[in-house]
Protein backbone atom coordinates (compact mmCIF):
# COMPACT_ATOMS: atom_id res chain seq x y z
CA UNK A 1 208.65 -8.83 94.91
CA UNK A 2 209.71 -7.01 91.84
CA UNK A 3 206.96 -5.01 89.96
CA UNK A 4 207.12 -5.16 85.81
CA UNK A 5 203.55 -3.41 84.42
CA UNK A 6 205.28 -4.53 80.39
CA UNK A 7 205.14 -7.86 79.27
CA UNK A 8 207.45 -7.04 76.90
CA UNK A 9 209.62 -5.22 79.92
CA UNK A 10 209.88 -8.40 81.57
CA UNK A 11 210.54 -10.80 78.73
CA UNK A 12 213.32 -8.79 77.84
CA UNK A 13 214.64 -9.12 81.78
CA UNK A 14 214.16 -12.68 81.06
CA UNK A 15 216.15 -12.90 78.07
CA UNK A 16 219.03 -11.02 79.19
CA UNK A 17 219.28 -13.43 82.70
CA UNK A 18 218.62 -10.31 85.08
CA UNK A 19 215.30 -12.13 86.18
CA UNK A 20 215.63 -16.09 86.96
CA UNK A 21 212.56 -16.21 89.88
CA UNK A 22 209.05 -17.50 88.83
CA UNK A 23 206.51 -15.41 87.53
CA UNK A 24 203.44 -14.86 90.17
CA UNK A 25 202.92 -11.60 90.35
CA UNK A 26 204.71 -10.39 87.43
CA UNK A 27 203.39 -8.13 84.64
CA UNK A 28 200.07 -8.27 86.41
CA UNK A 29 196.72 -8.03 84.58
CA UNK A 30 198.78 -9.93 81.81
CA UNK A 31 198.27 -13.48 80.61
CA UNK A 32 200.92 -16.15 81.24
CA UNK A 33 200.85 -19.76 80.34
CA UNK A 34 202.77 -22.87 81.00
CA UNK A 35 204.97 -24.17 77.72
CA UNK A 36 205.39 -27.61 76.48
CA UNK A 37 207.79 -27.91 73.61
CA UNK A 38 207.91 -31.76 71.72
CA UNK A 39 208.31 -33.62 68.32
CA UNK A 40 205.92 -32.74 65.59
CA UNK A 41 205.04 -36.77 65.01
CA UNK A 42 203.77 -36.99 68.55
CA UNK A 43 201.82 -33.07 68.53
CA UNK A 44 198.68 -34.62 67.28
CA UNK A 45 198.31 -36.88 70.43
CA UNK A 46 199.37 -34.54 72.54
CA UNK A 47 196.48 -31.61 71.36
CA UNK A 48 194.04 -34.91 71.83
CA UNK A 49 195.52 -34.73 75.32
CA UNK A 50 194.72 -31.50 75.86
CA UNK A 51 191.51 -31.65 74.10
CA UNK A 52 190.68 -34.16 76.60
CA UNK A 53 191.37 -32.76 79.54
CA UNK A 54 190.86 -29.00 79.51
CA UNK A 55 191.01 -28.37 83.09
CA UNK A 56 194.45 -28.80 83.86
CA UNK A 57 195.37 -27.95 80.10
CA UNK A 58 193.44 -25.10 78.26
CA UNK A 59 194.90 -24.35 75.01
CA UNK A 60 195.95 -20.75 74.17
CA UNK A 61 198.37 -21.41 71.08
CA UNK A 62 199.91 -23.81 69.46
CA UNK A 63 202.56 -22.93 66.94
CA UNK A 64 203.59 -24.44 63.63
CA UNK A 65 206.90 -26.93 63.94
CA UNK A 66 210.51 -24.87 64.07
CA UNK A 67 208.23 -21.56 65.07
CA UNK A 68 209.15 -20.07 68.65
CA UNK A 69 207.44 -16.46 68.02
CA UNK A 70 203.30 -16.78 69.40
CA UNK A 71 200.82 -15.45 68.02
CA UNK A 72 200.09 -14.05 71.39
CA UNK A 73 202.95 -12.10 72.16
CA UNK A 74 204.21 -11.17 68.29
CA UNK A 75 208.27 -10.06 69.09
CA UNK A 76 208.83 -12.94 71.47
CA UNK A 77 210.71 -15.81 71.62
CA UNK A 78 209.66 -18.79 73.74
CA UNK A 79 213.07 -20.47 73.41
CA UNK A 80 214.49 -17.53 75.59
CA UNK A 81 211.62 -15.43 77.16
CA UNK A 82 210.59 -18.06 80.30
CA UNK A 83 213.23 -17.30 83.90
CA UNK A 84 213.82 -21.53 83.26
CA UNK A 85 213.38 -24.75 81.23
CA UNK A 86 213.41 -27.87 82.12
CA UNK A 87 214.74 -30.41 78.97
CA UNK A 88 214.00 -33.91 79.18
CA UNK A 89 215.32 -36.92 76.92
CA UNK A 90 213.96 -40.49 76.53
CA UNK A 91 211.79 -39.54 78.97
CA UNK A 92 214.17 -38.40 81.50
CA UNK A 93 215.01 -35.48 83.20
CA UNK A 94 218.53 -33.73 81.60
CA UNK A 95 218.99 -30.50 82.54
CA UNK A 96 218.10 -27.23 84.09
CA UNK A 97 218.36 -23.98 81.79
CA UNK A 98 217.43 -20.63 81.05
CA UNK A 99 218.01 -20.55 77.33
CA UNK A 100 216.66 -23.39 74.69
CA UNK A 101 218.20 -22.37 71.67
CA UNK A 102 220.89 -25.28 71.80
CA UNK A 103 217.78 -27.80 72.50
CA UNK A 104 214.99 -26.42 70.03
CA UNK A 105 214.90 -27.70 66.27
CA UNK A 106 212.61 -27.38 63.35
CA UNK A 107 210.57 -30.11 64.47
CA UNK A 108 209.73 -29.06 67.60
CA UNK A 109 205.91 -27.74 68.36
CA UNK A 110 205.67 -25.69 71.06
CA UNK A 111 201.92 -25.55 73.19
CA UNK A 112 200.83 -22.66 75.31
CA UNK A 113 199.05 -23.27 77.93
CA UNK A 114 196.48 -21.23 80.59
CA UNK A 115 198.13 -20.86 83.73
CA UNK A 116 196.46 -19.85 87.16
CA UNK A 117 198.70 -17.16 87.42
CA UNK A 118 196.36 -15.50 85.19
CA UNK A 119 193.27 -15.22 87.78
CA UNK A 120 195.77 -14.04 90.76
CA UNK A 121 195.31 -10.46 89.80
CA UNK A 122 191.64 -10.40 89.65
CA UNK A 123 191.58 -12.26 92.90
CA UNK A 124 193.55 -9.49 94.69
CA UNK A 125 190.98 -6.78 93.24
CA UNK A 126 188.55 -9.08 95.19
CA UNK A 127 190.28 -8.63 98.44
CA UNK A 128 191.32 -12.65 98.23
CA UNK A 129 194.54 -13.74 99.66
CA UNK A 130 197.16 -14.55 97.38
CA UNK A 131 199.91 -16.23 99.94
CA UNK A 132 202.75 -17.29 97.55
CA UNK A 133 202.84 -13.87 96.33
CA UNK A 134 202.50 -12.32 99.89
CA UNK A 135 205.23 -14.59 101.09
CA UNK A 136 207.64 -14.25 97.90
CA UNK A 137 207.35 -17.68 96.83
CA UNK A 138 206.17 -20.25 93.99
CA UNK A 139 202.52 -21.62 94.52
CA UNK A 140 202.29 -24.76 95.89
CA UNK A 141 201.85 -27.83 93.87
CA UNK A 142 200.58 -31.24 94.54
CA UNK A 143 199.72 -34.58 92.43
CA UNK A 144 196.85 -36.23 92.85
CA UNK A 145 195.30 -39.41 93.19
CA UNK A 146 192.56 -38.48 90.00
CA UNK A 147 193.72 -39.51 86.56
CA UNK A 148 193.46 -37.88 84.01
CA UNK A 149 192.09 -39.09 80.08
CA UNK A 150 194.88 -40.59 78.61
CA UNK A 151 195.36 -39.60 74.35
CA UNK A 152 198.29 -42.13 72.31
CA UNK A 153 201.43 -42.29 74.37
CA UNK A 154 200.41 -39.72 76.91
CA UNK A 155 198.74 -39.83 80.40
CA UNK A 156 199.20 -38.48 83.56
CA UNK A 157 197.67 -37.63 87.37
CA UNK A 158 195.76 -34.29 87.45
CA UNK A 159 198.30 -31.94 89.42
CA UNK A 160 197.09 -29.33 90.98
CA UNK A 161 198.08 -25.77 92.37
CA UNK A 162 196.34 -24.96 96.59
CA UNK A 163 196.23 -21.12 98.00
CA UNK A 164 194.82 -21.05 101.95
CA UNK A 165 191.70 -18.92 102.56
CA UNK A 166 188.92 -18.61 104.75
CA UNK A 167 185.89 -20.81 103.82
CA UNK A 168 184.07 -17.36 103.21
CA UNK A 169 187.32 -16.02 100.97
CA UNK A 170 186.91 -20.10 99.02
CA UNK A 171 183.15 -19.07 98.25
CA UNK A 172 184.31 -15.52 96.72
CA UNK A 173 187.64 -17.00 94.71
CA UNK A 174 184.94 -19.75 93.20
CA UNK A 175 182.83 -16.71 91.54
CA UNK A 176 186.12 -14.72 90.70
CA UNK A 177 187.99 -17.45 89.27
CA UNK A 178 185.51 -19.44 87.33
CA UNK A 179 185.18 -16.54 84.55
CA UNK A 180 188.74 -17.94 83.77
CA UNK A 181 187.70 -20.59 81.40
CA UNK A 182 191.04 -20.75 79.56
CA UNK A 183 193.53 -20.33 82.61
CA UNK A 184 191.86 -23.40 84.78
CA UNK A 185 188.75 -21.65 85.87
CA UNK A 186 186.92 -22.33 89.38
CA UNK A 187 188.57 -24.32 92.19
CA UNK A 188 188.51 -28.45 91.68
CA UNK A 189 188.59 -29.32 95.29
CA UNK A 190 188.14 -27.35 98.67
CA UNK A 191 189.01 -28.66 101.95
CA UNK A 192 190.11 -32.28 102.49
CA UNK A 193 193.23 -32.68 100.82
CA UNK A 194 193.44 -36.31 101.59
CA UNK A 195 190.58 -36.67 99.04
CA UNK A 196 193.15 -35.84 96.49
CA UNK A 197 195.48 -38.03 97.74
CA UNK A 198 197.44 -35.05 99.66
CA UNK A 199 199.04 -36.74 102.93
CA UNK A 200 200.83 -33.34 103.70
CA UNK A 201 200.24 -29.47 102.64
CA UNK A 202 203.88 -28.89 103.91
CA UNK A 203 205.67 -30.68 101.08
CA UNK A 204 204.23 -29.99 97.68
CA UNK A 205 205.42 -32.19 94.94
CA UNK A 206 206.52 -28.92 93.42
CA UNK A 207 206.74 -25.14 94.59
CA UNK A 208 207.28 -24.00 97.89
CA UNK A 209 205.15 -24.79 100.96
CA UNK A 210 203.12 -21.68 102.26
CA UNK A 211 201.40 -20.67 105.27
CA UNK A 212 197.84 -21.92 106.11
CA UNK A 213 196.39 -20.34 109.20
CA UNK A 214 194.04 -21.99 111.39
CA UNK A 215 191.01 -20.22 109.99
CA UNK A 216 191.77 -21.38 106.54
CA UNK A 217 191.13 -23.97 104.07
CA UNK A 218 192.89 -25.39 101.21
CA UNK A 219 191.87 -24.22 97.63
CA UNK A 220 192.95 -26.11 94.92
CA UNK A 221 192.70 -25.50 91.63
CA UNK A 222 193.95 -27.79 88.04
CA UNK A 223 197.58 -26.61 87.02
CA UNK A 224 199.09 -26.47 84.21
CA UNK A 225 201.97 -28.90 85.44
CA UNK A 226 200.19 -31.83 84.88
CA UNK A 227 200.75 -31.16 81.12
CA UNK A 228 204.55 -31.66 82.05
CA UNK A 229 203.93 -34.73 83.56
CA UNK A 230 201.88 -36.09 80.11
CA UNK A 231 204.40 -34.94 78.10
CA UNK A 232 207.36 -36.87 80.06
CA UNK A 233 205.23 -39.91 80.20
CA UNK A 234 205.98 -40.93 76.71
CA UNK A 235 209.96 -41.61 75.99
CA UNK A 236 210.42 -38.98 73.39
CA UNK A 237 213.48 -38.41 72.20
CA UNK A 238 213.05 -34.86 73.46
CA UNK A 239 210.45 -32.66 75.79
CA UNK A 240 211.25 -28.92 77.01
CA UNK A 241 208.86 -27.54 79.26
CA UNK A 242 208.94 -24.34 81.57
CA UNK A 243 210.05 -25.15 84.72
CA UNK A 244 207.06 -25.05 87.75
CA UNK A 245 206.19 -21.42 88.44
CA UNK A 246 208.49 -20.23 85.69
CA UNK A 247 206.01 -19.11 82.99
CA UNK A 248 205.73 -17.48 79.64
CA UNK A 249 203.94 -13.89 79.96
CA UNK A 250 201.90 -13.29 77.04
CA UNK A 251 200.49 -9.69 75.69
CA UNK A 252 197.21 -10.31 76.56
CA UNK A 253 195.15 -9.42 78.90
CA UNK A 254 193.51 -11.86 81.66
CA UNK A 255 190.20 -10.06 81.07
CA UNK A 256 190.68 -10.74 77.22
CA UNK A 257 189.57 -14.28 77.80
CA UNK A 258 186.85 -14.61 80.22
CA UNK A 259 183.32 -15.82 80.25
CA UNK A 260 181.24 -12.74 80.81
């Protein structure tokens, strides 16, 4: 695994296509957040979405149509600064890229959104397992079976992101992670994934399977994902999101934003 310390440092890797691989890990102690780019006649319902459903979609800026430079990371440039993008049309996947320039227009709004990413680092100062980052690969994603509240054109299941601990580690990672408010907070679900509809920890829906030992339980927490799926659900004549595990890293800090 590659260590960047700057934000800035690694968006610029990014940009120039000298780093491609997702983000966990990256920049640590830094902010990151999934991205959802769409018309600016269908942003309104797709804030209510978010409004809605602030688990799996905490709101951490939303920028003004044709603007791809956030407020929180002033210099950037979200149509070039995430490793990939994923561009659908009509509701339908298109193509796989690591630039958006040729895709973005001056209608597009672009939504930044927490990412669990964001708690990783402060669950490695707690001695927690991380095992996607100790095994070099994206977190593990699953869909569910819970809905969540639908807003105009746009629903979706509540996807969700699992890292294997001990049931002693699950009790700690609750009380680290739930400070994190605005990048998914405490777990949704330990244990049983076939109450969330998961017949098989081995194939995620998106990600890379990881190792759970014997000892361990599944943790799963609300991911930022499921925003991709709400935004696809509607035929729009264009959505760009970042592609699973691919994220934006912001200039703040992941302390910046928690519940003390």
């Amino acid at each position: 695994m590659k260590t960047i310390q700057s934000p800035a440092e690694l968006r610029e890797l990014i940009r120039n296509g000298k780093w491609t691989t997702p983000t966990s890990g990256a920049a640590s102690g830094f902010l990151q957040a999934n991205l959802v780019m769409l018309p600016a006649a269908e942003a309104f319902h797709f804030l209510l979405f978010c409004v809605r459903n602030p688990k799996p979609c905490p709101i951490l800026d939303v920028l003004e149509p044709g603007v791809a430079e956030p407020a929180i990371a002033p210099g950037a440039d979200l149509r070039t600064d995430l490793p990939r993008y994923k561009v659908f049309e009509n509701g339908e996947f298109k193509t796989d890229v690591q630039d958006v320039s040729d895709y973005f227009d001056d209608q597009m709004v672009s939504f930044l959104l927490g990412c669990s990413f964001s708690f990783e680092n402060a669950m490695l100062a707690a001695g927690l397992p991380i095992r996607n980052v100790a095994e070099d690969k994206n977190v593990s994603m699953y869909t569910t079976n819970r809905r969540c509240h639908s807003a105009g054109p746009f629903s979706a299941p509540l996807v969700v992101t699992m890292r294997p601990m001990t049931p002693e580690q699950a009790i700690r990672a609750v009380q680290v992670t739930t400070r994190f408010h605005l990048t998914h907070g405490a777990p949704v679900h330990l244990g049983d994934p076939g109450k969330l509809g998961i017949t098989d920890l081995d194939r995620p829906d998106f990600g890379d399977a990881v190792t759970v030992h014997a000892d361990e339980i599944p943790v799963f927490w609300a991911c930022g994902v499921t925003s991709q799926l709400a935004a696809t659900s509607a035929a729009l004549s264009r959505v760009i999101t970042h592609a699973p595990g691919h994220m934006f890293v912001s200039d703040l800090k992941d302390e910046d934003l928690t519940i003390l």
